[in-house]
Protein backbone atom coordinates (compact mmCIF):
# COMPACT_ATOMS: atom_id res chain seq x y z
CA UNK A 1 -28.29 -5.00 12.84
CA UNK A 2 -29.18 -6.35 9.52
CA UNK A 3 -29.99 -3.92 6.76
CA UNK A 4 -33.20 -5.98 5.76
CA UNK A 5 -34.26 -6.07 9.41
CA UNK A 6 -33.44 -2.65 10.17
CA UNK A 7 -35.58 -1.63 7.21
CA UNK A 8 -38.64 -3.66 8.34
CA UNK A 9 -38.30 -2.56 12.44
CA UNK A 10 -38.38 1.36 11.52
CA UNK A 11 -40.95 0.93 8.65
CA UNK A 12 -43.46 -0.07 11.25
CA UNK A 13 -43.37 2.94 13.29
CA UNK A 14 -44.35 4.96 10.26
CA UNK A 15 -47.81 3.93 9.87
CA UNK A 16 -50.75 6.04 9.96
CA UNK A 17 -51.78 3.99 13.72
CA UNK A 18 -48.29 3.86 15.25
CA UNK A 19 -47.99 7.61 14.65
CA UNK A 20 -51.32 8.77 15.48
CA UNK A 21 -50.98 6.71 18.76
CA UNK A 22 -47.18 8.23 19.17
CA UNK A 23 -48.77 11.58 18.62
CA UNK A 24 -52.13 11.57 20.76
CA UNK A 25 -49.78 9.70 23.96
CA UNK A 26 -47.49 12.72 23.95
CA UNK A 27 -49.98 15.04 23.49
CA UNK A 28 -51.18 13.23 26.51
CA UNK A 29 -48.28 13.86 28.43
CA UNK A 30 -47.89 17.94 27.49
CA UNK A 31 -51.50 18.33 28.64
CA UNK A 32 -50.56 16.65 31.75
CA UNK A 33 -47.09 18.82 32.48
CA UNK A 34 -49.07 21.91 31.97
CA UNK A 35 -51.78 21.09 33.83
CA UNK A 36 -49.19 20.75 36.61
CA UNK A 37 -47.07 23.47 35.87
CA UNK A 38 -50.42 25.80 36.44
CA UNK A 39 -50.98 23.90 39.43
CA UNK A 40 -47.51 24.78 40.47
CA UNK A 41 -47.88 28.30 39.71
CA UNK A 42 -50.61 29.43 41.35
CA UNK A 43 -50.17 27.34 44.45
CA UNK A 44 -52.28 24.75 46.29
CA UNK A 45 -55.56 25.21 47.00
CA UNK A 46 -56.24 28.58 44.41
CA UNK A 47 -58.36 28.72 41.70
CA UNK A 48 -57.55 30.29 38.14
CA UNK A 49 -60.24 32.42 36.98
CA UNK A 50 -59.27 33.12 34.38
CA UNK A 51 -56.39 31.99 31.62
CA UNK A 52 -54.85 35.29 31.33
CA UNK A 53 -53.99 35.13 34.95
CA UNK A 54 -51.28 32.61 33.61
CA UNK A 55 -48.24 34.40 32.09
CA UNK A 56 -48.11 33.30 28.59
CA UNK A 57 -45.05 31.27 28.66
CA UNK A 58 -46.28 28.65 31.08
CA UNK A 59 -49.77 28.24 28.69
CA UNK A 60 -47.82 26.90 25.53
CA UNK A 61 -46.86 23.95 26.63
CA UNK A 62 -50.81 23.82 26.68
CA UNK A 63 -51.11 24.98 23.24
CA UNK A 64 -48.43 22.23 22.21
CA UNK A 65 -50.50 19.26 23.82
CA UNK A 66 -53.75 20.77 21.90
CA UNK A 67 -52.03 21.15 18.42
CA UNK A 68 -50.51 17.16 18.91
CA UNK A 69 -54.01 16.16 19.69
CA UNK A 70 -55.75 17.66 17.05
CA UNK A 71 -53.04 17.04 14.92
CA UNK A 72 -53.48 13.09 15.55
CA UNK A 73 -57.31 13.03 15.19
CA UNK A 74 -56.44 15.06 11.80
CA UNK A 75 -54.75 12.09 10.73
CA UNK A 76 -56.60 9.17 11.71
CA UNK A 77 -59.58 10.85 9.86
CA UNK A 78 -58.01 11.41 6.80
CA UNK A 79 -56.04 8.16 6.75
CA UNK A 80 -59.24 6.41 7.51
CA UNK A 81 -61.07 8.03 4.63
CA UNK A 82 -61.43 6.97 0.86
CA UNK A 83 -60.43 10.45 -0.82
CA UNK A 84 -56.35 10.30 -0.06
CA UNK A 85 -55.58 6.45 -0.02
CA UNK A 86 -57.58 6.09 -3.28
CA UNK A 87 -56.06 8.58 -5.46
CA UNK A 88 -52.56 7.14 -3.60
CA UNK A 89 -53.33 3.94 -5.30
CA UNK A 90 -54.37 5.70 -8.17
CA UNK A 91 -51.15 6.84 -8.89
CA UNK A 92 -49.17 3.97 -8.44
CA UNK A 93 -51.41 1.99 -10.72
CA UNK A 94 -51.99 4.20 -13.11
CA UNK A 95 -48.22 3.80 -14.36
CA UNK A 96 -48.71 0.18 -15.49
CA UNK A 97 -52.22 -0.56 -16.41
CA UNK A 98 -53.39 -4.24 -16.33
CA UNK A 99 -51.36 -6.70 -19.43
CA UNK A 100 -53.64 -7.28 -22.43
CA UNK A 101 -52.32 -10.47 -23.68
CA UNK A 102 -55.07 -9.95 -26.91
CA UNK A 103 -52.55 -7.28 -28.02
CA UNK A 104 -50.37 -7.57 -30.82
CA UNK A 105 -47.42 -6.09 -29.48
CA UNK A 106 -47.49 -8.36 -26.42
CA UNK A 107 -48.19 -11.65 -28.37
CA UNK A 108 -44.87 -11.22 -30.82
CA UNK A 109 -42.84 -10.97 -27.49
CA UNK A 110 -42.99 -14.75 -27.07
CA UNK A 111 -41.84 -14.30 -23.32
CA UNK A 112 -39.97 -17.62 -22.56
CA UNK A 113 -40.84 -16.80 -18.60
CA UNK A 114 -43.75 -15.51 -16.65
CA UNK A 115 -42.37 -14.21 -13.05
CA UNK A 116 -45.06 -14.25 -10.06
CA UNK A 117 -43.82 -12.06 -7.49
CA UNK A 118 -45.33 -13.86 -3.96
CA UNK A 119 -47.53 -11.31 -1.47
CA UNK A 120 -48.23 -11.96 1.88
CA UNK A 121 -48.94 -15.64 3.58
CA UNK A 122 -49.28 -17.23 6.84
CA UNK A 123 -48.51 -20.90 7.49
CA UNK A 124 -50.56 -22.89 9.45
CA UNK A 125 -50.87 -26.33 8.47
CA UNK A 126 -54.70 -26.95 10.05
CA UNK A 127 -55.95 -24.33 7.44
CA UNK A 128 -56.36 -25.43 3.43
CA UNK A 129 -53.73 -23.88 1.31
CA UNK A 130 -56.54 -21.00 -0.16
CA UNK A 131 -56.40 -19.98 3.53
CA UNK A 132 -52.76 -19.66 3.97
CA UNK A 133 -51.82 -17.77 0.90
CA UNK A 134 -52.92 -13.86 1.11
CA UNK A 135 -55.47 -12.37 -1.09
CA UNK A 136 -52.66 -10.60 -2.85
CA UNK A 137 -50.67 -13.63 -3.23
CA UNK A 138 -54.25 -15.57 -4.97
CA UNK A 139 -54.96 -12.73 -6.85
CA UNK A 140 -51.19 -12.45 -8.59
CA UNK A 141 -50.77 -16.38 -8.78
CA UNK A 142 -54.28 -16.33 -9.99
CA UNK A 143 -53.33 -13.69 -13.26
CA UNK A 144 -49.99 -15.08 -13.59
CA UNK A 145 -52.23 -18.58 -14.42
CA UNK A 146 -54.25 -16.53 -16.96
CA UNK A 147 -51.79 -15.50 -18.35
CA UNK A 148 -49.74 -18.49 -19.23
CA UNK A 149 -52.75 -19.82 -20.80
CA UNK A 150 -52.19 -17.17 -24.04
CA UNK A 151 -48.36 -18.17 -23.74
CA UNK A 152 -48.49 -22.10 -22.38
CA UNK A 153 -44.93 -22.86 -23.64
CA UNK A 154 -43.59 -19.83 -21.38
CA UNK A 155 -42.01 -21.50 -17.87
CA UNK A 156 -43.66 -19.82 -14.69
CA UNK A 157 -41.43 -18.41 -12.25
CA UNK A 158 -42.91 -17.99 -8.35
CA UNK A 159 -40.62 -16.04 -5.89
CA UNK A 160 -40.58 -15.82 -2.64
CA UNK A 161 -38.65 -16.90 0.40
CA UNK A 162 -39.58 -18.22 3.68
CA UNK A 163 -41.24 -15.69 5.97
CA UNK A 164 -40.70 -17.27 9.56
CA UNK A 165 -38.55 -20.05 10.22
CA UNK A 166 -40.26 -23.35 10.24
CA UNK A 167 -42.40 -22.33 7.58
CA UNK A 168 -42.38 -23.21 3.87
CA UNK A 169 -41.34 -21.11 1.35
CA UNK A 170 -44.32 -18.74 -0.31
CA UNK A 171 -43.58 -19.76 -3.55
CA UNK A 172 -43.09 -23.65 -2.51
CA UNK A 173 -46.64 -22.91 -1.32
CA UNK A 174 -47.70 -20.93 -4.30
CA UNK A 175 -46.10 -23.98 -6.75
CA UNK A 176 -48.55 -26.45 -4.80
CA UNK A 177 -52.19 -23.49 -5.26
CA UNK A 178 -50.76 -23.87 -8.76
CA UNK A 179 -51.14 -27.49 -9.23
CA UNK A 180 -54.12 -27.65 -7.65
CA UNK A 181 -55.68 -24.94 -9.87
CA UNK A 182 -54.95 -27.09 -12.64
CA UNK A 183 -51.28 -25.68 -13.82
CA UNK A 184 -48.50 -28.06 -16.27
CA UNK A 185 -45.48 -28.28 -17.20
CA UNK A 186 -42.23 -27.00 -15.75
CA UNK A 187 -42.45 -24.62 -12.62
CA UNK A 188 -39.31 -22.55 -11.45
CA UNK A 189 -39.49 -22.19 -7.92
CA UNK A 190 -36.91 -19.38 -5.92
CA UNK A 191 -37.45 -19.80 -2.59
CA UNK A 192 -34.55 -17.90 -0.69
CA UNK A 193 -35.33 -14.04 -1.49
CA UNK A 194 -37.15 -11.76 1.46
CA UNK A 195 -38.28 -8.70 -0.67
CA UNK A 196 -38.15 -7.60 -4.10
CA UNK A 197 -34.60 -6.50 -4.63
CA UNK A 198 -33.68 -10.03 -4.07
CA UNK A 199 -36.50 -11.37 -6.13
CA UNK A 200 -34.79 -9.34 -8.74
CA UNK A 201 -31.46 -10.15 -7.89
CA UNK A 202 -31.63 -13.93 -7.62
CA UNK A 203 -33.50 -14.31 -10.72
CA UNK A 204 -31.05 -12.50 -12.58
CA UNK A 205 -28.70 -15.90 -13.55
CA UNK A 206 -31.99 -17.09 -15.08
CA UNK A 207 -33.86 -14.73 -16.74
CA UNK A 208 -30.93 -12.75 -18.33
CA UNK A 209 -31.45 -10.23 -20.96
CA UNK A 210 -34.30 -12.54 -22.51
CA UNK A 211 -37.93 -10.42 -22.13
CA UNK A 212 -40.44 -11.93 -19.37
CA UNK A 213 -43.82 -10.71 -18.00
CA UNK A 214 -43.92 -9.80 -14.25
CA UNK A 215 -46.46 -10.26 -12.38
CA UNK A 216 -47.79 -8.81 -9.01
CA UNK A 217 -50.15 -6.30 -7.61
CA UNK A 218 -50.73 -2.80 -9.66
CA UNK A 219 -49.64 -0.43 -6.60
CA UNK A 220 -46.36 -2.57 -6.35
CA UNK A 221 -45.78 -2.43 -10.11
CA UNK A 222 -43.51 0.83 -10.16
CA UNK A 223 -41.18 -0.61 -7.62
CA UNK A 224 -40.85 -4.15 -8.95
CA UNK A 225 -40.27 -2.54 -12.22
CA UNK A 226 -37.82 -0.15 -11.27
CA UNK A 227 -35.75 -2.70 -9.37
CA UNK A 228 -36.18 -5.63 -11.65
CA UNK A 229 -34.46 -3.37 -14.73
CA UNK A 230 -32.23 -1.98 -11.71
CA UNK A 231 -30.52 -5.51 -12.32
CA UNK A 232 -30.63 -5.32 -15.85
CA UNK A 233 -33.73 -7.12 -16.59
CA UNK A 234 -36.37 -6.57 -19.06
CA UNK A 235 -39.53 -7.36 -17.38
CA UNK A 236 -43.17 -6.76 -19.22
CA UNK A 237 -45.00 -5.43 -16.58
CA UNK A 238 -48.96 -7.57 -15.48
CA UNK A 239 -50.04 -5.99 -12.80
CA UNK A 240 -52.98 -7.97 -11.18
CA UNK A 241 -54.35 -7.30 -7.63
CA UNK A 242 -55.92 -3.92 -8.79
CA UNK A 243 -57.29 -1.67 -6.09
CA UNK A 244 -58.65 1.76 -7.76
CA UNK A 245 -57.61 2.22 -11.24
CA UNK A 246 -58.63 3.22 -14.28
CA UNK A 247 -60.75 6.23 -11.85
CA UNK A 248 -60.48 7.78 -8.82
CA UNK A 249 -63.59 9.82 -9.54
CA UNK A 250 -65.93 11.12 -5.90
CA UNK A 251 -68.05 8.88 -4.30
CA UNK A 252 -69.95 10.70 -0.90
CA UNK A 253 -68.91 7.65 0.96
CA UNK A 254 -65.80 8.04 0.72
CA UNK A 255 -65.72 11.02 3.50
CA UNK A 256 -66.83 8.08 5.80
CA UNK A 257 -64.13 6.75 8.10
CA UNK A 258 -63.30 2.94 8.16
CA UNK A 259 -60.89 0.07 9.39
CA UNK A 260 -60.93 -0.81 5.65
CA UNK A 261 -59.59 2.36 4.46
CA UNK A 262 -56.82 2.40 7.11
CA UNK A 263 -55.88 -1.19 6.30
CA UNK A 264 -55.20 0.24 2.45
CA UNK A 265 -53.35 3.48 3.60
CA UNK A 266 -50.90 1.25 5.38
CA UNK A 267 -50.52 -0.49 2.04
CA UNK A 268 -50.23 2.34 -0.46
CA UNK A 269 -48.08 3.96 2.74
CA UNK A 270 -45.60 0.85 2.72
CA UNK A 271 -45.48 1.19 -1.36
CA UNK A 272 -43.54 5.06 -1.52
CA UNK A 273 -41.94 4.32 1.50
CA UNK A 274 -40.54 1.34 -0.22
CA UNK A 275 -39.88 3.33 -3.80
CA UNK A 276 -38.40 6.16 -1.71
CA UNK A 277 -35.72 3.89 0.19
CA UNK A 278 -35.39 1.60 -3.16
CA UNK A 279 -34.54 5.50 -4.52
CA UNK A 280 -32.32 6.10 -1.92
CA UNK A 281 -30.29 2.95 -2.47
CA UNK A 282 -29.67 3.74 -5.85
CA UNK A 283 -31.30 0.14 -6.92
CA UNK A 284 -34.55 1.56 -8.95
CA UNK A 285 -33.87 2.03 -13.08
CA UNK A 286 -36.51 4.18 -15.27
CA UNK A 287 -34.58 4.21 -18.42
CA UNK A 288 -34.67 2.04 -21.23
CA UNK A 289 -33.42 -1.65 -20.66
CA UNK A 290 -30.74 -2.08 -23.60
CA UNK A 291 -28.94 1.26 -21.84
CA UNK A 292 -28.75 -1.00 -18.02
CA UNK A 293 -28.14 -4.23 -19.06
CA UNK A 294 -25.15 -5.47 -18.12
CA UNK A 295 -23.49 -8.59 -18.44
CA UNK A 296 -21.96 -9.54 -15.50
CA UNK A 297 -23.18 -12.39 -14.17
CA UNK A 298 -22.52 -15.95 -16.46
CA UNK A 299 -25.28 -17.78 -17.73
CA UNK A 300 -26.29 -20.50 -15.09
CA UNK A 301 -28.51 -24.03 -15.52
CA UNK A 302 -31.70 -23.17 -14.01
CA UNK A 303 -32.08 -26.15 -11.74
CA UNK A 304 -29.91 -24.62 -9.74
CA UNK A 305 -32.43 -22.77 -7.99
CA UNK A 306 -35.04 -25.54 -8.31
CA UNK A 307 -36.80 -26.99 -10.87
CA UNK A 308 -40.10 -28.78 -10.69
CA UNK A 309 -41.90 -30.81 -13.73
C-alpha cells in the first residue's frame, strides 16, 4: 500500500468518534459475554441473588465492559467540550502568532514570493466557487491576498493537488477565487502535491534559499514550518485561519458539550498526529535555516510547474 494512503486509512480510526464508537461496541460485547457466562454458571432457570454468589473471576469480564463504557462516555464528553480542544489550539498557535506586515523587520525582507498552502475543498460544479473552496482554504487565500497588497511586486504561490480524480486542482481553483477577488499579476500555480511535505518539496526548485511568507491556518503553522525548512527553505511564517489565540482564558460554556467542539478536536487531533508522524519521518527542521539549507537541487525556470499572468 502506498505510504500516503496508508497514512490517511489509519489516521481515521484515531479520532475522538471512531474510538469512542470502537470503545462503547466492545464494551458492548464484554457486557454481553458476561452476562452469559453468569447465565452459564448458575444454570437455566436460577436466579442470582446476589453478586457475591459469582466467584470473582467470572465478574471481571463485567468490570472490563463497565470500565470501556465509562471510559468512552469519558471521552466523548471531554472531546466534545471547549476546555481541552481550545487550549490544544492554543498551543499550536501560539508558536507563530498572526504576520504584521506594518513591522519593520518584515517590510525590509522584500519576500519575492508569498506561498498559500490550499485547505480543504469539494468540487461540484452546480455550486459557485465560494461554495467549493473550504472555510480554511477562503480564510488562507483570503490573508495571503492581504498580504500581497503591502508587498504587490511579490509573485503568489497556491499549492495544492487534486483531491479526487476528476476534480480540479485546489489551487487551480484557488488561482480562479483569486481573480475573482480582484488579484494581478503573475500567479504560480503547483497543482500535483497531496499534503504538505510535498507542498514543501515541489516548491523547493522555485523558491530556493530566497526568503518567502507562508501562509495557512495558525494550528497548521508548526508543521508547515517545520517541514518547509525540513527542505531547506526559509519560509516567514502568516498564519491566518485563527481559531483561539492570543487566550485560552475560562468561559462557563465551555463545560457544555457540542458537535462544534468535536468537529475542532478532530482538527487540532489531525494537527500532532501529523507533527508526530512528520517527527517520526525525520522531515520536520527547528533550527536555524542557513544551518539546513542545502543545495542540492539546480535552479529551475518556474513555468515549469505552471505559470499564469
Amino acid at each position: 500500500m502506498d505510504l500516503f494512503l496508508f497514512k490517511k486509512v489509519v489516521s481515521q480510526f484515531l479520532y475522538p468518534i471512531p474510538v469512542v464508537l470502537a470503545l462503547l461496541l466492545l464494551a458492548w460485547l464484554v457486557l454481553a459475554w458476561s452476562r452469559r457466562g453468569r447465565r452459564n454458571l448458575v444454570g437455566v432457570g436460577t436466579e442470582v441473588l446476589a453478586d457475591y454468589s459469582v466467584p470473582k473471576k467470572k465478574r471481571r469480564p463485567g468490570c472490563f465492559g463497565m470500565l470501556l463504557l465509562f471510559s468512552g462516555i469519558f471521552i466523548l464528553y471531554g472531546c466534545s467540550t471547549g476546555l481541552l480542544v481550545n487550549q490544544m489550539f492554543f498551543i499550536l498557535e501560539q508558536q507563530y502568532p498572526p504576520l504584521q506586515v506594518e513591522d519593520e523587520k518584515v517590510r525590509v525582507l522584500e519576500p519575492e514570493y508569498i506561498v498559500i498552502l490550499a485547505g480543504s475543498h469539494v468540487y461540484f460544479p452546480e455550486r459557485p466557487i465560494t461554495s467549493r473552496l473550504g472555510s480554511s482554504t477562503m480564510a488562507r487565500l483570503v490573508e495571503g491576498l492581504r498580504i500581497h497588497k503591502q508587498f504587490p511586486s511579490a509573485k503568489v504561490v497556491m499549492t495544492g493537488g487534486v483531491m479526487k480524480e476528476g476534480w480540479p486542482s485546489v489551487a487551480a481553483e484557488m488561482g480562479e477565487m483569486a481573480r475573482i477577488l480582484g488579484l494581478e499579476g503573475e500567479v504560480i500555480l503547483e497543482e500535483e502535491a497531496r499534503d504538505t511535505r510535498e507542498n514543501a518539496s515541489l516548491l523547493k526548485p522555485v523558491l530556493q534559499a530566497k526568503p518567502f511568507i507562508l501562509v495557512t491556518s495558525g494550528y497548521h503553522m508548526p508543521r508547515a514550518m517545520g517541514l518547509f525548512r525540513g527542505q531547506g527553505l526559509q519560509p516567514v511564517a502568516a498564519a491566518a485561519d485563527i481559531k483561539r489565540w492570543p487566550r485560552t482564558n475560562y468561559e462557563h460554556d465551555q463545560l457544555i458539550p457540542s458537535a462544534k467542539n468535536l468537529s475542532r478536536m478532530s482538527m487540532a487531533l489531525h494537527e500532532y498526529l501529523g507533527l508526530l508522524w512528520a517527527s517520526w519521518r525525520g522531515q520536520l527542521s527547528e533550527a536555524p535555516e542557513s544551518e539546513q539549507r542545502e543545495q542540492e537541487a539546480k535552479p529551475v525556470d518556474e513555468g515549469e510547474i505552471l505559470v499564469k499572468g
